[in-house]
Protein backbone atom coordinates (compact mmCIF):
# COMPACT_ATOMS: atom_id res chain seq x y z
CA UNK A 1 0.00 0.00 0.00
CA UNK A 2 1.40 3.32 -0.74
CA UNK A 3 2.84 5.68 1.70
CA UNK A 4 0.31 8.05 1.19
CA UNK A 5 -2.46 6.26 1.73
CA UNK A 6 -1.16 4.82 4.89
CA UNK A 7 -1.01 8.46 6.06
CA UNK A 8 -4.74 8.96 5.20
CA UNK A 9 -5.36 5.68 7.01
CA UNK A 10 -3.60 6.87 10.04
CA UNK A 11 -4.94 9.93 10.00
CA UNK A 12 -8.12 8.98 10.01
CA UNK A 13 -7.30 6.57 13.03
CA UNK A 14 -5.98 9.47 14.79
CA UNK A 15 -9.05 12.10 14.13
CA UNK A 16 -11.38 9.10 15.34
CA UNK A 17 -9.40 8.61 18.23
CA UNK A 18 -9.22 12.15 18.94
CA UNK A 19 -12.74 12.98 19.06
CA UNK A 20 -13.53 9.93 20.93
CA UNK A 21 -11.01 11.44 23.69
CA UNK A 22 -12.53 14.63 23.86
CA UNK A 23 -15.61 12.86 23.66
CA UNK A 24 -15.11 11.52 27.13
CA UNK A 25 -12.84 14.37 28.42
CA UNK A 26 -16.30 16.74 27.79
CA UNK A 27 -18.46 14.59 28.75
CA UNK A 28 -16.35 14.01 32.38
CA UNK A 29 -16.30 17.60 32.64
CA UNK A 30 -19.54 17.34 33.30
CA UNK A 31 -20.39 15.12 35.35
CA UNK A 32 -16.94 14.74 37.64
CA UNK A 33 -15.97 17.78 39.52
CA UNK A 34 -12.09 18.71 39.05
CA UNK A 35 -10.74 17.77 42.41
CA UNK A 36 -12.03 13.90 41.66
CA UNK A 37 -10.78 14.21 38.33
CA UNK A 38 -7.18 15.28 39.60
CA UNK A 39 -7.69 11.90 41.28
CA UNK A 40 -8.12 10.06 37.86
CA UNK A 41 -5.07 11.86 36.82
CA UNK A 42 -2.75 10.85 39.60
CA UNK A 43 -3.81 7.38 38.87
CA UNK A 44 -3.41 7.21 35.54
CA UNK A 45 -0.28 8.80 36.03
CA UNK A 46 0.93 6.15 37.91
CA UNK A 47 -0.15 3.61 35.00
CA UNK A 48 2.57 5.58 32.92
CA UNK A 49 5.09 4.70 35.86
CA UNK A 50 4.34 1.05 35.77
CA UNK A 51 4.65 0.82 31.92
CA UNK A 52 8.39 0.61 31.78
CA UNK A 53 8.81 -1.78 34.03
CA UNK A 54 6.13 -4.28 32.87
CA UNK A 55 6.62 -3.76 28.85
CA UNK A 56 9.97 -3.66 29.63
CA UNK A 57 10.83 -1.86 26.34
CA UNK A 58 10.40 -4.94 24.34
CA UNK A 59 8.52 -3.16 21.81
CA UNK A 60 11.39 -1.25 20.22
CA UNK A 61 13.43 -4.21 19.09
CA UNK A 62 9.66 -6.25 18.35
CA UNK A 63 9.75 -3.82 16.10
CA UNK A 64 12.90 -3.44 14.23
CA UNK A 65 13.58 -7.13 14.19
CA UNK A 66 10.15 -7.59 12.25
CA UNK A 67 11.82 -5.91 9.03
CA UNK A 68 15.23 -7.94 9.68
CA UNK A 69 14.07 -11.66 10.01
CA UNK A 70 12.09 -14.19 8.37
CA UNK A 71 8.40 -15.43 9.97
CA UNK A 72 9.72 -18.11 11.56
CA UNK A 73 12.39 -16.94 12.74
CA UNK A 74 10.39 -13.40 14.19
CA UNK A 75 7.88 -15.71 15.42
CA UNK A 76 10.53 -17.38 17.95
CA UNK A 77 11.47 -13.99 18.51
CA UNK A 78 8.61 -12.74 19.69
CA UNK A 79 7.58 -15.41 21.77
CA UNK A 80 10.73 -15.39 23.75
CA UNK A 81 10.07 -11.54 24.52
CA UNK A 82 7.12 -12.11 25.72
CA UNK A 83 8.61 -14.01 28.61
CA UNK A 84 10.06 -10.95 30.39
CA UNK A 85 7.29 -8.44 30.79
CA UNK A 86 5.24 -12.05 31.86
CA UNK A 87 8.16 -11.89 34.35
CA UNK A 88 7.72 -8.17 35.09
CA UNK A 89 4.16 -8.54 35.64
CA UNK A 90 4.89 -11.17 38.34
CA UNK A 91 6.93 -9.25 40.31
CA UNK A 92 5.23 -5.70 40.16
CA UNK A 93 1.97 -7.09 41.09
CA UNK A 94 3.45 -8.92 44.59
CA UNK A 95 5.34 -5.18 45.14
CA UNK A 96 1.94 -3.09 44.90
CA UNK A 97 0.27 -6.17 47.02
CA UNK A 98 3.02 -5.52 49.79
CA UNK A 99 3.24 -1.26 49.26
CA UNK A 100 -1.05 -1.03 48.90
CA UNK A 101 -1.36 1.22 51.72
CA UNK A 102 0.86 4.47 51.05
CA UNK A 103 0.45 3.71 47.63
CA UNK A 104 -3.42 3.79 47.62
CA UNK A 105 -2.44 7.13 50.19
CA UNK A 106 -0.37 8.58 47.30
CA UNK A 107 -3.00 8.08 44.47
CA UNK A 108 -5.93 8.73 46.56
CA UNK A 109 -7.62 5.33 45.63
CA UNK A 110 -9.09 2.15 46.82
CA UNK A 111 -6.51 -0.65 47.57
CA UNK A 112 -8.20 -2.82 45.02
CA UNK A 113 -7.27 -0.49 42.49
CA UNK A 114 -3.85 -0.46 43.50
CA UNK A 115 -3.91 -4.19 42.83
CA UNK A 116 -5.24 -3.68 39.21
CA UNK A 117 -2.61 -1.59 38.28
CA UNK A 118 0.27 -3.90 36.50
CA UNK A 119 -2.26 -6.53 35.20
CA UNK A 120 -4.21 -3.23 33.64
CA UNK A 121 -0.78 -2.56 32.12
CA UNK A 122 0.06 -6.13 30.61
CA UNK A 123 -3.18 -5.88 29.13
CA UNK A 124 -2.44 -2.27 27.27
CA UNK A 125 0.94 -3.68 26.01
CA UNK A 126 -0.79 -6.46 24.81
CA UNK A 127 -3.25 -4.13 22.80
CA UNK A 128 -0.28 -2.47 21.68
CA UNK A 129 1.81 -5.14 20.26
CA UNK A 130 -1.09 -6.36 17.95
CA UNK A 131 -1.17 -2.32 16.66
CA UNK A 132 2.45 -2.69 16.19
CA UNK A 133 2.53 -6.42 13.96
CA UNK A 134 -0.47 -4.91 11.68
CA UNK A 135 1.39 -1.60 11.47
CA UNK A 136 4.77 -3.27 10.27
CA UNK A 137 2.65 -5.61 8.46
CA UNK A 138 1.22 -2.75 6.16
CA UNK A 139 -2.52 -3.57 7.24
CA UNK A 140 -3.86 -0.38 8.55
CA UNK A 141 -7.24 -1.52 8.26
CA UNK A 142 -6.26 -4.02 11.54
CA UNK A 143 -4.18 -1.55 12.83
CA UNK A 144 -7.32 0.52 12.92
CA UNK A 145 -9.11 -1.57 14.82
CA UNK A 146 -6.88 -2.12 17.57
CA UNK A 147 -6.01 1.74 17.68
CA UNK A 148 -9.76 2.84 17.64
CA UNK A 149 -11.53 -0.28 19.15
CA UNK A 150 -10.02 0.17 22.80
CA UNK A 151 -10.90 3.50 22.84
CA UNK A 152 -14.59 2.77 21.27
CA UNK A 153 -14.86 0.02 24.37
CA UNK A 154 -13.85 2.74 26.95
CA UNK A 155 -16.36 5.23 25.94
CA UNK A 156 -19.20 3.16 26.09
CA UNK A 157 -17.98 1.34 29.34
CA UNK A 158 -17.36 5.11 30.95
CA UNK A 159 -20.96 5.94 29.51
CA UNK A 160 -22.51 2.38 31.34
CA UNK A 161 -20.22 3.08 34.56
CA UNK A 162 -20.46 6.63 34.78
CA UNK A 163 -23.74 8.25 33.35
CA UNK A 164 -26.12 5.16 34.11
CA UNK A 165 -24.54 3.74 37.02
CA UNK A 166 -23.49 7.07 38.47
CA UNK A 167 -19.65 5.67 39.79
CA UNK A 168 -18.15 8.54 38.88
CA UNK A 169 -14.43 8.68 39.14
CA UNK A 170 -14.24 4.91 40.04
CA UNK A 171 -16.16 4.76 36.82
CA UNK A 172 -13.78 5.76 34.78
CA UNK A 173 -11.18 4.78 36.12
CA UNK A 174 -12.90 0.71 35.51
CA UNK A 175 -13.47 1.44 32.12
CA UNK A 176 -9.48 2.25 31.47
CA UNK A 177 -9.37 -1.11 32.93
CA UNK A 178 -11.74 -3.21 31.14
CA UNK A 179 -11.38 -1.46 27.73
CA UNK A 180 -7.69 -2.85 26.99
CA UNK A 181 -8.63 -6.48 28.44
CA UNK A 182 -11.43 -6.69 25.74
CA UNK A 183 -8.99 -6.06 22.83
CA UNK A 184 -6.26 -7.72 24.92
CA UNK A 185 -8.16 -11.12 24.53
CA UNK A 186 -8.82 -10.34 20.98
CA UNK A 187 -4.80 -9.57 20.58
CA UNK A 188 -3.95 -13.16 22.25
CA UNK A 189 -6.40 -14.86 19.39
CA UNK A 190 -4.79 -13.21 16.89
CA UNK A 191 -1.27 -13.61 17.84
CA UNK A 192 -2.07 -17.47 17.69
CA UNK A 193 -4.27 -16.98 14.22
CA UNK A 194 -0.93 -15.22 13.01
CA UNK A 195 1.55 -18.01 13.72
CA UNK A 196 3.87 -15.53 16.23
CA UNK A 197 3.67 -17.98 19.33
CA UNK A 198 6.15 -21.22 19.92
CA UNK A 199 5.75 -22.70 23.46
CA UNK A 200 9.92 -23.27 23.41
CA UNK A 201 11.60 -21.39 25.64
CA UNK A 202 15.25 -20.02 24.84
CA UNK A 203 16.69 -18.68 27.53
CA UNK A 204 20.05 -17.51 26.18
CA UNK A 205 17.64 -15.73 23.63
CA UNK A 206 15.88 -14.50 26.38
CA UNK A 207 18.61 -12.60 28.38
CA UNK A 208 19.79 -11.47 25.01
CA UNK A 209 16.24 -9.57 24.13
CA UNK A 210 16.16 -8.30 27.26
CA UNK A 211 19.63 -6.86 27.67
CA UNK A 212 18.82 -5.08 24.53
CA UNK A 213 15.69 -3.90 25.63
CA UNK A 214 17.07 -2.56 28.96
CA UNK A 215 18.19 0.83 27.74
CA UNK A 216 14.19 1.66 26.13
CA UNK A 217 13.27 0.74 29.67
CA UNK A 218 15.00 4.70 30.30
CA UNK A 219 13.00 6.02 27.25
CA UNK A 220 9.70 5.03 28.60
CA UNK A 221 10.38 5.71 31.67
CA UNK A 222 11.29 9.26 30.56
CA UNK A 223 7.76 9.85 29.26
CA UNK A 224 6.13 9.31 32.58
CA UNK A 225 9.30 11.76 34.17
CA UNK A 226 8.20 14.39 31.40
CA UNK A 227 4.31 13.91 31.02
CA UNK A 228 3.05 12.75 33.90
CA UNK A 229 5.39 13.53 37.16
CA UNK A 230 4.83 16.85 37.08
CA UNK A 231 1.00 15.93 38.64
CA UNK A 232 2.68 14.52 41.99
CA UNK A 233 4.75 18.48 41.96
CA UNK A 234 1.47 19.90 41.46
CA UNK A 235 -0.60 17.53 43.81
CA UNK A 236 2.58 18.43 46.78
CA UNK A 237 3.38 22.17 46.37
CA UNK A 238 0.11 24.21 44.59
CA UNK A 239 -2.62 25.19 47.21
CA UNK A 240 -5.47 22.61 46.44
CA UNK A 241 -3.60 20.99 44.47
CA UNK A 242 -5.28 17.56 43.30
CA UNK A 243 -8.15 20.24 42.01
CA UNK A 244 -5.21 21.58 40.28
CA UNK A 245 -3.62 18.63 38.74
CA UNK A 246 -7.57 18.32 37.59
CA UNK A 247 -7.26 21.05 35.48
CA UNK A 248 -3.65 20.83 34.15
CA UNK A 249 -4.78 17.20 33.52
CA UNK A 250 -7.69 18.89 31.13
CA UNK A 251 -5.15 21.15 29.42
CA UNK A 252 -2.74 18.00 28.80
CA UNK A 253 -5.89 16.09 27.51
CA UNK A 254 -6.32 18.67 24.78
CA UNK A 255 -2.60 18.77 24.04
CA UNK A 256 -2.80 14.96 23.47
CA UNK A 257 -4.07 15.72 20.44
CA UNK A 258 -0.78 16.34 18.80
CA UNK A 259 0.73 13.19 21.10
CA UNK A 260 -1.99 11.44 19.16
CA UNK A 261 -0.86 12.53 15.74
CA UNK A 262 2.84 11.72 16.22
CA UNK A 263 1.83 8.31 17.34
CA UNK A 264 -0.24 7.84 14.33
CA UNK A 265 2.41 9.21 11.94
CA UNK A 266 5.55 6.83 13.56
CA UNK A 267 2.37 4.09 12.44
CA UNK A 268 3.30 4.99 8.61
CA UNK A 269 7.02 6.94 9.22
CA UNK A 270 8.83 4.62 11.38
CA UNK A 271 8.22 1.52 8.99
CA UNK A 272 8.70 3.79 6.21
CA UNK A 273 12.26 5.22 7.33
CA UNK A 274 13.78 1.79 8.63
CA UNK A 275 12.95 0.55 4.82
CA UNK A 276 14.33 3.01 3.00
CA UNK A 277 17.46 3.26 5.44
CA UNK A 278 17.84 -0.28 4.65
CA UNK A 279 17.80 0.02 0.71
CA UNK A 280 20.31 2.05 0.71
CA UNK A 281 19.29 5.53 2.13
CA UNK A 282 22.70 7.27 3.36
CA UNK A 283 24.21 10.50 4.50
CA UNK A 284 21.25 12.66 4.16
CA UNK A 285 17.60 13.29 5.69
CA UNK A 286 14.61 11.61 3.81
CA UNK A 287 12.15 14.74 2.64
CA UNK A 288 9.74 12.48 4.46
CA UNK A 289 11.10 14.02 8.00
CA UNK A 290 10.27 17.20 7.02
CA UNK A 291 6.96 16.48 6.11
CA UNK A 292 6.99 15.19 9.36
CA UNK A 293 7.95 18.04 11.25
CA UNK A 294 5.87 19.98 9.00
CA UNK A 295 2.08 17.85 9.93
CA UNK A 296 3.36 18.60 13.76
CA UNK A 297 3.73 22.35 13.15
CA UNK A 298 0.02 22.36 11.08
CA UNK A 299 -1.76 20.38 13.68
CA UNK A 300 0.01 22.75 16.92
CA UNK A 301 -1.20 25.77 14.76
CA UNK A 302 -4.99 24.23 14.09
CA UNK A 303 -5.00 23.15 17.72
CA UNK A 304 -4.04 27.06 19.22
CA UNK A 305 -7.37 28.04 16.60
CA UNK A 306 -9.50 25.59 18.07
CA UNK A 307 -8.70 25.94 21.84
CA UNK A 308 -11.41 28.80 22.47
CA UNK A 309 -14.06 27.34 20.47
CA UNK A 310 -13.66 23.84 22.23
CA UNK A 311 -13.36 25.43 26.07
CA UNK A 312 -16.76 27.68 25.12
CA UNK A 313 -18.95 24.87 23.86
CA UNK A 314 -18.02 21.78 25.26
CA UNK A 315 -15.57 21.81 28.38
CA UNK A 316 -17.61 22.70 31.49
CA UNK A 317 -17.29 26.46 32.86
CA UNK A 318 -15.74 24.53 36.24
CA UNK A 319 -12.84 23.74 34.44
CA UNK A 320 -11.51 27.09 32.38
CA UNK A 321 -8.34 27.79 34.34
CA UNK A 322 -7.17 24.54 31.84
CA UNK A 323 -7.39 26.83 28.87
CA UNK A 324 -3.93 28.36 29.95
CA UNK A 325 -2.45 24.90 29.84
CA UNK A 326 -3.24 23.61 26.62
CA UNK A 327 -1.66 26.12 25.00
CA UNK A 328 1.34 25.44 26.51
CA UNK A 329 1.55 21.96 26.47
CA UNK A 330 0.55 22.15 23.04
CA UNK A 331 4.16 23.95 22.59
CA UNK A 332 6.29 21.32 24.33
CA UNK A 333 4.06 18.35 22.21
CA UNK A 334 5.43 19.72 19.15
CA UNK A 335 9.35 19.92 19.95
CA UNK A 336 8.49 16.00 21.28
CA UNK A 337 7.37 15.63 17.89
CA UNK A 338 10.34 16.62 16.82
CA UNK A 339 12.29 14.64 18.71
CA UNK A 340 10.51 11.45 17.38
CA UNK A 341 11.28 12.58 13.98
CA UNK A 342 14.88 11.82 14.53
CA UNK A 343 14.56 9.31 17.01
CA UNK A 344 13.62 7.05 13.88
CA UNK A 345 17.10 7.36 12.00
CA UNK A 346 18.41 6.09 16.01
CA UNK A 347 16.60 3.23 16.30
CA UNK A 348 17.77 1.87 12.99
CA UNK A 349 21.45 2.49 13.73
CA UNK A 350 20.72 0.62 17.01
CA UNK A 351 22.32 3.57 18.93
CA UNK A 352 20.11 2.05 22.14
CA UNK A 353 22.64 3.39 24.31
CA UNK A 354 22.24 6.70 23.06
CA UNK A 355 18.72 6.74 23.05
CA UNK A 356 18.97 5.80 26.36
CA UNK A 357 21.06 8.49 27.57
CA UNK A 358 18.91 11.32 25.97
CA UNK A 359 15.69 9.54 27.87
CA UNK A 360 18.16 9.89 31.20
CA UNK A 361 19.18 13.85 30.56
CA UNK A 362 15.61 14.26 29.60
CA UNK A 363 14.62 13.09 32.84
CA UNK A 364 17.15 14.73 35.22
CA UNK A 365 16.24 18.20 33.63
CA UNK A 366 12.47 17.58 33.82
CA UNK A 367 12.68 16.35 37.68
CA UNK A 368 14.90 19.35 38.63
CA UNK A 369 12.93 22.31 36.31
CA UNK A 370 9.62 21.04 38.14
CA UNK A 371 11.24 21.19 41.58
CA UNK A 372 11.77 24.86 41.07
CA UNK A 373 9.43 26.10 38.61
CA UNK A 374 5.77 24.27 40.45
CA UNK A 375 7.23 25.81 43.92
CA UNK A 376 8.17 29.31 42.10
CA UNK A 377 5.27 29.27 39.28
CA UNK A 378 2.80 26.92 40.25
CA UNK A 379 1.54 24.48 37.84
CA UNK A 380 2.58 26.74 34.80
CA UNK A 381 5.58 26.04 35.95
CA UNK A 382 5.51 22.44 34.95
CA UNK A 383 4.29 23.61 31.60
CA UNK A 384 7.56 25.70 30.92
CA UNK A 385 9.12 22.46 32.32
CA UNK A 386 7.40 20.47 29.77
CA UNK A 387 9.00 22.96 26.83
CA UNK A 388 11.98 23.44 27.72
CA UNK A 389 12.74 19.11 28.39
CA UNK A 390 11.35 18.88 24.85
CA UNK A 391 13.74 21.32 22.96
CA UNK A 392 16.57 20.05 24.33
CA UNK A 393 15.83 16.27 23.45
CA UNK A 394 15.10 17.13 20.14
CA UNK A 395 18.12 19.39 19.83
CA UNK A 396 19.99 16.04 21.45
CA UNK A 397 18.61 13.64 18.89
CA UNK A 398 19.52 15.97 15.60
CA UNK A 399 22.87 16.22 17.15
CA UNK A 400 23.27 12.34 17.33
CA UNK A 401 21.76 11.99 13.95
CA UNK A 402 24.18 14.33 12.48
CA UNK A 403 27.26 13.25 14.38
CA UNK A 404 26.41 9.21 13.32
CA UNK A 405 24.68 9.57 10.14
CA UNK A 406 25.00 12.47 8.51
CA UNK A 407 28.78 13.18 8.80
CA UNK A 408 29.24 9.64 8.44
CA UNK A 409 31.55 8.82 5.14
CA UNK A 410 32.03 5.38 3.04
């Protein structure tokens, strides 16, 4: 299928998965005030925490080894990965079984939430391997359904749990969790209707996947440090501050927008850059970056147009102090954008080590700006925290990309 209409395809994906997101941020507006939705936000939060650990950055190489081996071969690939964040999931559920108690203190939740969390995980890696395979695969059809059906289960569960059954935050917060196990289930069939599971076990193979995985463990983990820590600042040093984290939640809602659109454009880019890298593309940036870069810049500028229109007709009057936000997240989305962009040319050079020490200084700079900015600035603090992180990763990544690609001569 051609490049382009990939792109359309995963565009599309990306509008529908857009408007079913503000779909249910509106309609939560609504019907949760802001202090229980700062709640849903520290939780979720926490979700992005646990990621790392259980995926265990297995995804990455999943994904670059899909374009470098043959079916059988990938397929004993794959099932060996699997093993460790099966592992992970093990051992993270026992730790929030022993730590319930300040952890359900921290998050402001029930302990059997806290219990849910790494199995709720599992099941949203799951959901996001099978988006991955039909991705690589060139089927964006499939890849449509995995990317739109989770999010088409957890609308209509948040509509059952929270307009008719009137659980409000808890509502939502068990339709995150049933959503992914639906399509999860679905994933598991197709894994087996795709020929990608072998019940032998290779260790060696094992240790091997994992040791390369280790370093994306640091870039995952440096997307909770950038997009999600800065709630627990918030939640600690603003006055009323989990009604606070409610609103810069809303604001970061709106700016995952653009997060969507990158997502959706590494769908069709990623694939797209690792083949032409491997047929021979050398020395020099493929036009399709800037095109890249280019979709990020039009949907930040379409996304500044729309902010009023979308905070005076559909986002409760409760929660306008989240306008403010939005536009500034917005900012720091794009320069992540960015960053992706170049990430790509990384991956395929298997500079994992590199990666993983951008993921690291984005971290240290994020934790640090936050402790100063939220005490000094409050929660726009964290959004010029947010910008600022970005830039330099980006900057960071070009300056990798140049130094081992680029300059690079025969």
């Amino acid at each position: 299928m051609r490049l382009r209409k990939q792109l359309l395809i995963y565009f599309g994906v990306t509008a529908i998965n857009a408007v079913l997101s503000f779909v249910i941020t509106s309609m939560l507006t609504h019907y949760i005030e802001p202090a229980d939705y700062g709640r849903i936000y520290l939780y979720s939060s926490f979700l992005n925490l646990l990621t790392p650990f259980i995926t265990m950055g297995i995804l990455y190489p999943l994904s670059v080894e899909y374009f470098k081996r043959s079916h059988e071969s990938y397929s004993f690939y794959f099932s060996n990965a699997q093993v460790i964040p099966l592992i992970s999931l093990g051992i993270f559920t026992i730790l929030c079984i022993v730590f319930q108690n300040p952890l359900s203190q921290l998050l402001k939740v029930s302990n059997v939430w806290i219990w849910a969390m790494p199995l709720s995980v599992w099941w949203i890696m799951i959901n996001d391997t099978s988006a991955m395979i039909t991705r690589n695969n060139n089927k964006p059809y499939q890849f449509a359904f995995f990317a739109v059906g989770k999010n088409v289960a957890e609308i209509l569960l948040t509509i059952l749990f929270v307009l008719s059954l009137h659980w409000s935050w808890q509502g939502r917060l068990g339709s995150a969790a049933v959503g992914p196990l639906l399509l999860g289930v679905i994933s598991i069939y197709c894994f087996y209707r795709w020929k990608l599971i072998e019940k032998k076990i290779d260790w060696p193979l094992v240790r091997r996947i994992f040791l390369l995985s280790f370093p994306f463990i640091f870039e995952r983990l440096s997307i909770f440090i950038m997009n999600s820590s800065d709630r627990y600042f918030i939640d600690s040093y603003v006055q009323k501050g989990t009604r606070e984290v409610g609103l810069y939640g809303l604001g970061g809602q709106i700016a995952m927008i653009i997060f969507l659109v990158v997502i959706s454009m590494n769908s069709a880019y990623q694939p797209h850059i690792f083949k032409r890298m491997s047929e021979g593309l050398k020395h020099r940036i493929h036009k399709t970056t800037y095109w890249y870069i280019l979709a990020c810049a039009a949907t930040v500028g379409l996304i500044f147009i729309g902010i009023p229109f979308l905070f005076n007709f559909f986002i409760s009057g409760e929660y306008a102090g989240a306008k403010k936000y939005a536009y500034l997240l917005c900012a720091g989305y794009f320069m992540w954008g960015i960053y992706n962009a170049f990430q790509a040319y990384l991956l395929y050079l298997q500079k994992n080590r590199e990666i993983m020490l951008i993921a690291i200084l984005g971290m240290v700079i994020s934790l640090s700006l936050n402790f100063f900015f939220v005490k000094q600035y409050g929660a726009e603090g964290a959004a010029y925290t947010s910008m600022i992180t970005y830039t330099i990763m980006a900057a960071a990544s070009f300056w990798l990309v140049r130094k081992y690609y680029l300059l690079k001569h025969e």
